[in-house]
C-alpha atoms as a PDB file:
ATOM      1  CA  UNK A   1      16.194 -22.228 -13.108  1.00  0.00           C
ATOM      2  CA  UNK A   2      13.601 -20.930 -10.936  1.00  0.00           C
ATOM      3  CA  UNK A   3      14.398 -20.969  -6.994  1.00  0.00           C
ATOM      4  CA  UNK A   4      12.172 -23.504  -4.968  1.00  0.00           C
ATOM      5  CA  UNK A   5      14.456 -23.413  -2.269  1.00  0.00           C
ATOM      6  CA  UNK A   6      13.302 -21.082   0.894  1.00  0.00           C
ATOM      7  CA  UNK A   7      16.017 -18.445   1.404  1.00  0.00           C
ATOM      8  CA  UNK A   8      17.584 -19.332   5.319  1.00  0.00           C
ATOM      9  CA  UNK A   9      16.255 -16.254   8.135  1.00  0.00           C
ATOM     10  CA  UNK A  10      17.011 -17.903  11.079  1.00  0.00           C
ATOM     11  CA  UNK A  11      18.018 -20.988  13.010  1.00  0.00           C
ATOM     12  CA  UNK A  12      14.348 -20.853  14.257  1.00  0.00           C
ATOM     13  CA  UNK A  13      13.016 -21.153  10.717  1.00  0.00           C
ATOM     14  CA  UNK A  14      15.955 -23.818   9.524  1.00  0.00           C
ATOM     15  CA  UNK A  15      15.258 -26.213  12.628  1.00  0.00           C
ATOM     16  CA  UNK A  16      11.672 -26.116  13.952  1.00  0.00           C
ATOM     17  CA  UNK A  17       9.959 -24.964  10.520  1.00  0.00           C
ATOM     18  CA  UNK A  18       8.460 -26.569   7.526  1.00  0.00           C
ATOM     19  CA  UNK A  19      10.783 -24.341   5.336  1.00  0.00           C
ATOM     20  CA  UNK A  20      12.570 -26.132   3.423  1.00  0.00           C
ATOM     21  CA  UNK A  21      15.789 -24.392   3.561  1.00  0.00           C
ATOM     22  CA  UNK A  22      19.082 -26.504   2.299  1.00  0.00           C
ATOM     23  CA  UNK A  23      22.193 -25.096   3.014  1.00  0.00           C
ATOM     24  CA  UNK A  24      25.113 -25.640   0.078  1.00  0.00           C
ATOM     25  CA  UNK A  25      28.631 -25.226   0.717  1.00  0.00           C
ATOM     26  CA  UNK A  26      30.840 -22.493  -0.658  1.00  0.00           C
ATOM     27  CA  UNK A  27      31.455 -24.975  -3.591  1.00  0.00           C
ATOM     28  CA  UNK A  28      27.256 -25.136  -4.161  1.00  0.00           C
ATOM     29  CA  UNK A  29      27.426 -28.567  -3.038  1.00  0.00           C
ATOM     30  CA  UNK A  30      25.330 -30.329  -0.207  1.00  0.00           C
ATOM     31  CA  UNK A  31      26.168 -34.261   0.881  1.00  0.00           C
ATOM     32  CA  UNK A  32      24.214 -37.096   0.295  1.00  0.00           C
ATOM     33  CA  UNK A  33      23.785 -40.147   2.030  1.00  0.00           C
ATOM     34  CA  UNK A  34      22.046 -42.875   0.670  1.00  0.00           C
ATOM     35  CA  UNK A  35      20.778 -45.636   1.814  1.00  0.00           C
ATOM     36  CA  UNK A  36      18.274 -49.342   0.552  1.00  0.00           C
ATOM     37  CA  UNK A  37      15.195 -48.092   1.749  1.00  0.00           C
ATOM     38  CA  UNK A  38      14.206 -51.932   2.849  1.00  0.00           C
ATOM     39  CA  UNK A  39      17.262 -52.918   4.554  1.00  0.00           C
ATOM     40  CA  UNK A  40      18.884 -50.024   6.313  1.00  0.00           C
ATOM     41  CA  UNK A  41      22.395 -50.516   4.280  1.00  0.00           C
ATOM     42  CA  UNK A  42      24.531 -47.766   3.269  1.00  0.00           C
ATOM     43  CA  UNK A  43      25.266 -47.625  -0.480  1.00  0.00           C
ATOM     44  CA  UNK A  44      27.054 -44.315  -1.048  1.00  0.00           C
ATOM     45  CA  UNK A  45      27.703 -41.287  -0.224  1.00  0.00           C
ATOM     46  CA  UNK A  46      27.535 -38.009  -2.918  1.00  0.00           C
ATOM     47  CA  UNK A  47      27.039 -34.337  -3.396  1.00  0.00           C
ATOM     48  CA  UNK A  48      23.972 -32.466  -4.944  1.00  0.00           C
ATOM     49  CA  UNK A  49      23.868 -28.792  -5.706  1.00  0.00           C
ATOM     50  CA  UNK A  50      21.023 -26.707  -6.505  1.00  0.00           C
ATOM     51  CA  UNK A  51      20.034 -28.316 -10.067  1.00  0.00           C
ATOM     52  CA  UNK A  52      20.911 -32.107  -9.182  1.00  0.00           C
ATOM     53  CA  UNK A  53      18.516 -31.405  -6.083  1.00  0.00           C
ATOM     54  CA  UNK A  54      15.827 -30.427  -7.941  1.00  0.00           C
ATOM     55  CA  UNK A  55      16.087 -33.124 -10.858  1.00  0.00           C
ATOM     56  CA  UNK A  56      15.838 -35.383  -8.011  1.00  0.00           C
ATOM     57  CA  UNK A  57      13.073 -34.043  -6.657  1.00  0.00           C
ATOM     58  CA  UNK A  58      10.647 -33.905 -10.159  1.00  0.00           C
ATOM     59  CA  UNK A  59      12.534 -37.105 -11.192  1.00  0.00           C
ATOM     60  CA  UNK A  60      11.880 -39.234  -8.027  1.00  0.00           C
ATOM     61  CA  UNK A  61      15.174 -40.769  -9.234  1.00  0.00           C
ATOM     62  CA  UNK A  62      18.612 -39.758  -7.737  1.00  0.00           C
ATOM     63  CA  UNK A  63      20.562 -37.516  -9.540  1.00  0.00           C
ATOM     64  CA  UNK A  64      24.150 -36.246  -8.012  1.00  0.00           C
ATOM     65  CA  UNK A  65      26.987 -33.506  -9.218  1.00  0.00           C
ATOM     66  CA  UNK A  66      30.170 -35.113  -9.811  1.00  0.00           C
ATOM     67  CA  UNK A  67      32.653 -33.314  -8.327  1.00  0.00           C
ATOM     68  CA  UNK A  68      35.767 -34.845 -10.590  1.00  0.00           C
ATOM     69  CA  UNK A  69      33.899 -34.140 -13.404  1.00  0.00           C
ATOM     70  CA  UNK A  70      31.884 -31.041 -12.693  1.00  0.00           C
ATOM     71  CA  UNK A  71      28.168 -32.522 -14.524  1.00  0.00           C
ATOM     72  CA  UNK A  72      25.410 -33.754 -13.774  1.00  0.00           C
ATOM     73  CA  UNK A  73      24.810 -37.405 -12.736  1.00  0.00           C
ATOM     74  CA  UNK A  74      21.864 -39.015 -13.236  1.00  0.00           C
ATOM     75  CA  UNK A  75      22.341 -42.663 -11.237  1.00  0.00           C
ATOM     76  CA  UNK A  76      22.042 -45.380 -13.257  1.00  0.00           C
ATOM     77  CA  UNK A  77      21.040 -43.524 -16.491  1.00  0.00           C
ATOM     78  CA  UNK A  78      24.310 -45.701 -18.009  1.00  0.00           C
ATOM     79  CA  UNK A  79      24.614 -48.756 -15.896  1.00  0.00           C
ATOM     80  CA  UNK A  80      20.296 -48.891 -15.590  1.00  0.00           C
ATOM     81  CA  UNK A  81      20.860 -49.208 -12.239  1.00  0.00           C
ATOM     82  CA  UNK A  82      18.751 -46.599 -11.318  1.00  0.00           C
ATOM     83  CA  UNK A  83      18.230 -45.466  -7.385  1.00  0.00           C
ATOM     84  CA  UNK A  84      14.158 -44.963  -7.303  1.00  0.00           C
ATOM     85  CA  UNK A  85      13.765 -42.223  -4.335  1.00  0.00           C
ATOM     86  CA  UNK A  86      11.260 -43.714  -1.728  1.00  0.00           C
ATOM     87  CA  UNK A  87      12.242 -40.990   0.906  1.00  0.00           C
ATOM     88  CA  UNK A  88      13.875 -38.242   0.967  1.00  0.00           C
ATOM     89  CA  UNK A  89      15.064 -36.651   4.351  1.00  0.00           C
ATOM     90  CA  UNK A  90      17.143 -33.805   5.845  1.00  0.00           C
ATOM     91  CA  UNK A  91      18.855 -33.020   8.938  1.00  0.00           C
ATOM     92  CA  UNK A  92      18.234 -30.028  11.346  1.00  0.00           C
ATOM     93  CA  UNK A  93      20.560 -27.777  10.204  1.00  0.00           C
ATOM     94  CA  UNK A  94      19.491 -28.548   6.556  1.00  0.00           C
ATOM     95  CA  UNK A  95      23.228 -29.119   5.336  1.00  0.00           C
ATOM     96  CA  UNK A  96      22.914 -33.011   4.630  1.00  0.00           C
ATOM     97  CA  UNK A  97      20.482 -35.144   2.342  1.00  0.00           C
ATOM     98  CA  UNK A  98      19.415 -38.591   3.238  1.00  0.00           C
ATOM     99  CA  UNK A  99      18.366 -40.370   0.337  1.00  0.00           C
ATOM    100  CA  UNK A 100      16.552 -43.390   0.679  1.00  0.00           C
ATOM    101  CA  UNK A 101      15.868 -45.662  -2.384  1.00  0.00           C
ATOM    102  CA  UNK A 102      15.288 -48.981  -3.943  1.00  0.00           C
ATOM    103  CA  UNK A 103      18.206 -49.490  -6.574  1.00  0.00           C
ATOM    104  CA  UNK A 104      16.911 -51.140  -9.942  1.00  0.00           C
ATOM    105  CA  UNK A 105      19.428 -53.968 -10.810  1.00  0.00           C
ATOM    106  CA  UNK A 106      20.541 -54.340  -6.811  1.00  0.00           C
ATOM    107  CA  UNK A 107      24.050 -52.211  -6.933  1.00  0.00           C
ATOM    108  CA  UNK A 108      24.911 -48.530  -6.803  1.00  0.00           C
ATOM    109  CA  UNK A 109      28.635 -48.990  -6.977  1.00  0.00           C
ATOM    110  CA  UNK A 110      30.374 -48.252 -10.011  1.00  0.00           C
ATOM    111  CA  UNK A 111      33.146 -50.976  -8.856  1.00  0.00           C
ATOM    112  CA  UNK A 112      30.023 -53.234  -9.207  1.00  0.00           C
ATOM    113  CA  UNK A 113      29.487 -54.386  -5.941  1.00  0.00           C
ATOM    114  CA  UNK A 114      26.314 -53.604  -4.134  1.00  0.00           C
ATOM    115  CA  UNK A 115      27.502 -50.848  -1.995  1.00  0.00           C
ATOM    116  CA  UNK A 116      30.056 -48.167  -2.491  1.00  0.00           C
ATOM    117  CA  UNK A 117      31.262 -49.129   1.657  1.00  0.00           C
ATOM    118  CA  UNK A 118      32.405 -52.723   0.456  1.00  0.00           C
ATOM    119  CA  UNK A 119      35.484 -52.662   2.853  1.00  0.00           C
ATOM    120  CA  UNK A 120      35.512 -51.834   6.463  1.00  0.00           C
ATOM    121  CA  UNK A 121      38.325 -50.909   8.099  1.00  0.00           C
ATOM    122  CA  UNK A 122      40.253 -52.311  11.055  1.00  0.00           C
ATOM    123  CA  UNK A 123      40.428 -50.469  14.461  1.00  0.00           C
ATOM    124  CA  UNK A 124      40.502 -51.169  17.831  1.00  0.00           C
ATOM    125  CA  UNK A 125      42.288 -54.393  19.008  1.00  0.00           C
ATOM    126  CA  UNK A 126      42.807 -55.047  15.367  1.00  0.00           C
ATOM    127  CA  UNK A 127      44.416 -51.197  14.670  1.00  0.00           C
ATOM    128  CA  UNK A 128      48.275 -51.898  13.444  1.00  0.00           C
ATOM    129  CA  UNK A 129      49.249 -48.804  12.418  1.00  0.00           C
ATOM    130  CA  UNK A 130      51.918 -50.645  10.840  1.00  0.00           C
ATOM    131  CA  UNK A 131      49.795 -52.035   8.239  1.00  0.00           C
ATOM    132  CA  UNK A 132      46.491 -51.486   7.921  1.00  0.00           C
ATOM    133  CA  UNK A 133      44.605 -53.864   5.281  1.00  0.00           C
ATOM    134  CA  UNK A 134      40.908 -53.077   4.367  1.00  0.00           C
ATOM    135  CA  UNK A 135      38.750 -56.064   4.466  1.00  0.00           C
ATOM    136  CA  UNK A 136      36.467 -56.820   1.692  1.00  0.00           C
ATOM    137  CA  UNK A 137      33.074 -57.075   3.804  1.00  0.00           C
ATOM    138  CA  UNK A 138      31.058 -58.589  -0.157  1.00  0.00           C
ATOM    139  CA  UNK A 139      32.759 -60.831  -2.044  1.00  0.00           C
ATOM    140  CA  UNK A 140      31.201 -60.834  -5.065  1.00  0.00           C
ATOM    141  CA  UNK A 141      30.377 -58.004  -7.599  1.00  0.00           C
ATOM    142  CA  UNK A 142      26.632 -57.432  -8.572  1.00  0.00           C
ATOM    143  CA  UNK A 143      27.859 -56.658 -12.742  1.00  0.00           C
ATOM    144  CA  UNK A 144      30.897 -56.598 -14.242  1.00  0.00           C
ATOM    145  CA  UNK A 145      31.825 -52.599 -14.486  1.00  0.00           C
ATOM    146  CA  UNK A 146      34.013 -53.266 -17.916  1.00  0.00           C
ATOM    147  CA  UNK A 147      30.901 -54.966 -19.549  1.00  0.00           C
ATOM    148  CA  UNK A 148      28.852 -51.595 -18.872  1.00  0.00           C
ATOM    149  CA  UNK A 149      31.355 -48.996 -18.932  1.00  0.00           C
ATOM    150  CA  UNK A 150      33.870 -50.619 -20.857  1.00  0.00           C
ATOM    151  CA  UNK A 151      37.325 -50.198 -20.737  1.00  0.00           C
ATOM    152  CA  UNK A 152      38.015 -46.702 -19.792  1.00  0.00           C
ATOM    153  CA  UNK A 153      39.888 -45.415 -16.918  1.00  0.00           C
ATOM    154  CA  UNK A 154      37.056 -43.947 -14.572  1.00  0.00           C
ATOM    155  CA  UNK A 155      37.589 -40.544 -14.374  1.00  0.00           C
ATOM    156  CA  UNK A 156      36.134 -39.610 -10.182  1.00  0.00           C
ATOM    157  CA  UNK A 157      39.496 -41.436  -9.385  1.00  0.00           C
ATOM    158  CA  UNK A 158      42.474 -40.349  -8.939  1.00  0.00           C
END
């Protein structure tokens, strides 16, 4: 694979230049966070190295490294929800990717609700550290997960 990324010279050149510069963890890996590009909302949150980077970048269609399973994953290519990049941003150190897209089909989570952040949970006046329950913040899924994927265990859990 030919390097399109600008080796990093200084903070000068990472923060206040056009190079584009991304910095990857020891791992290769650099987060994403993506987000509807209409409303705002915050559908997930992933990890790109080098390759899925540039797939997304010729593609104009997210595509993430799976850490649990160590491949490439192109959103949607199995579910056809498909995240269509409409922007693509990073911050001033260069070590995080904002991704901001219009999802084909309306849901990016594999549980099959809209978001991947489909519970919030409680702090504040309503932190027991007791118990703390999660609260479901969508109550309904956008697809059924075991009509797409069927019935096997996911494998990113656990």
């Amino acid at each position: 694979m030919t390097e399109i990324f600008n080796k990093r010279e200084s903070i000068e050149q990472v923060e206040e230049s056009p190079a584009f510069a991304p910095k990857f963890d020891t791992n290769g890996l650099i987060p994403v966070v993506t987000t509807d590009y209409s409303s705002g909302e915050v559908l997930m949150q992933g990890y790109m190295n080098k390759e899925a980077l540039t797939k997304t970048l010729e593609l104009g269609e997210a595509v993430y490294f799976s850490r649990s399973r160590k491949v490439l994953w192109h959103k949607g290519k199995t579910s056809g929800l498909v995240q269509k990049v409409k922007q693509i941003r990073i911050d001033d150190d260069q070590d995080c990717v904002w991704l901001r897209v219009d999802v084909q089909g309306g849901a990016s989570c594999h549980v099959g609700y809209r978001s991947c952040f489909y519970r919030s949970i409680p702090f504040g006046k309503d932190f027991d550290p007791n118990h703390i329950a999660l609260k479901f913040e969508e109550n309904e899924k956008v697809f059924d997960p075991t009509d797409v994927y069927g019935d096997a265990p996911n494998p990113t859990i656990l």
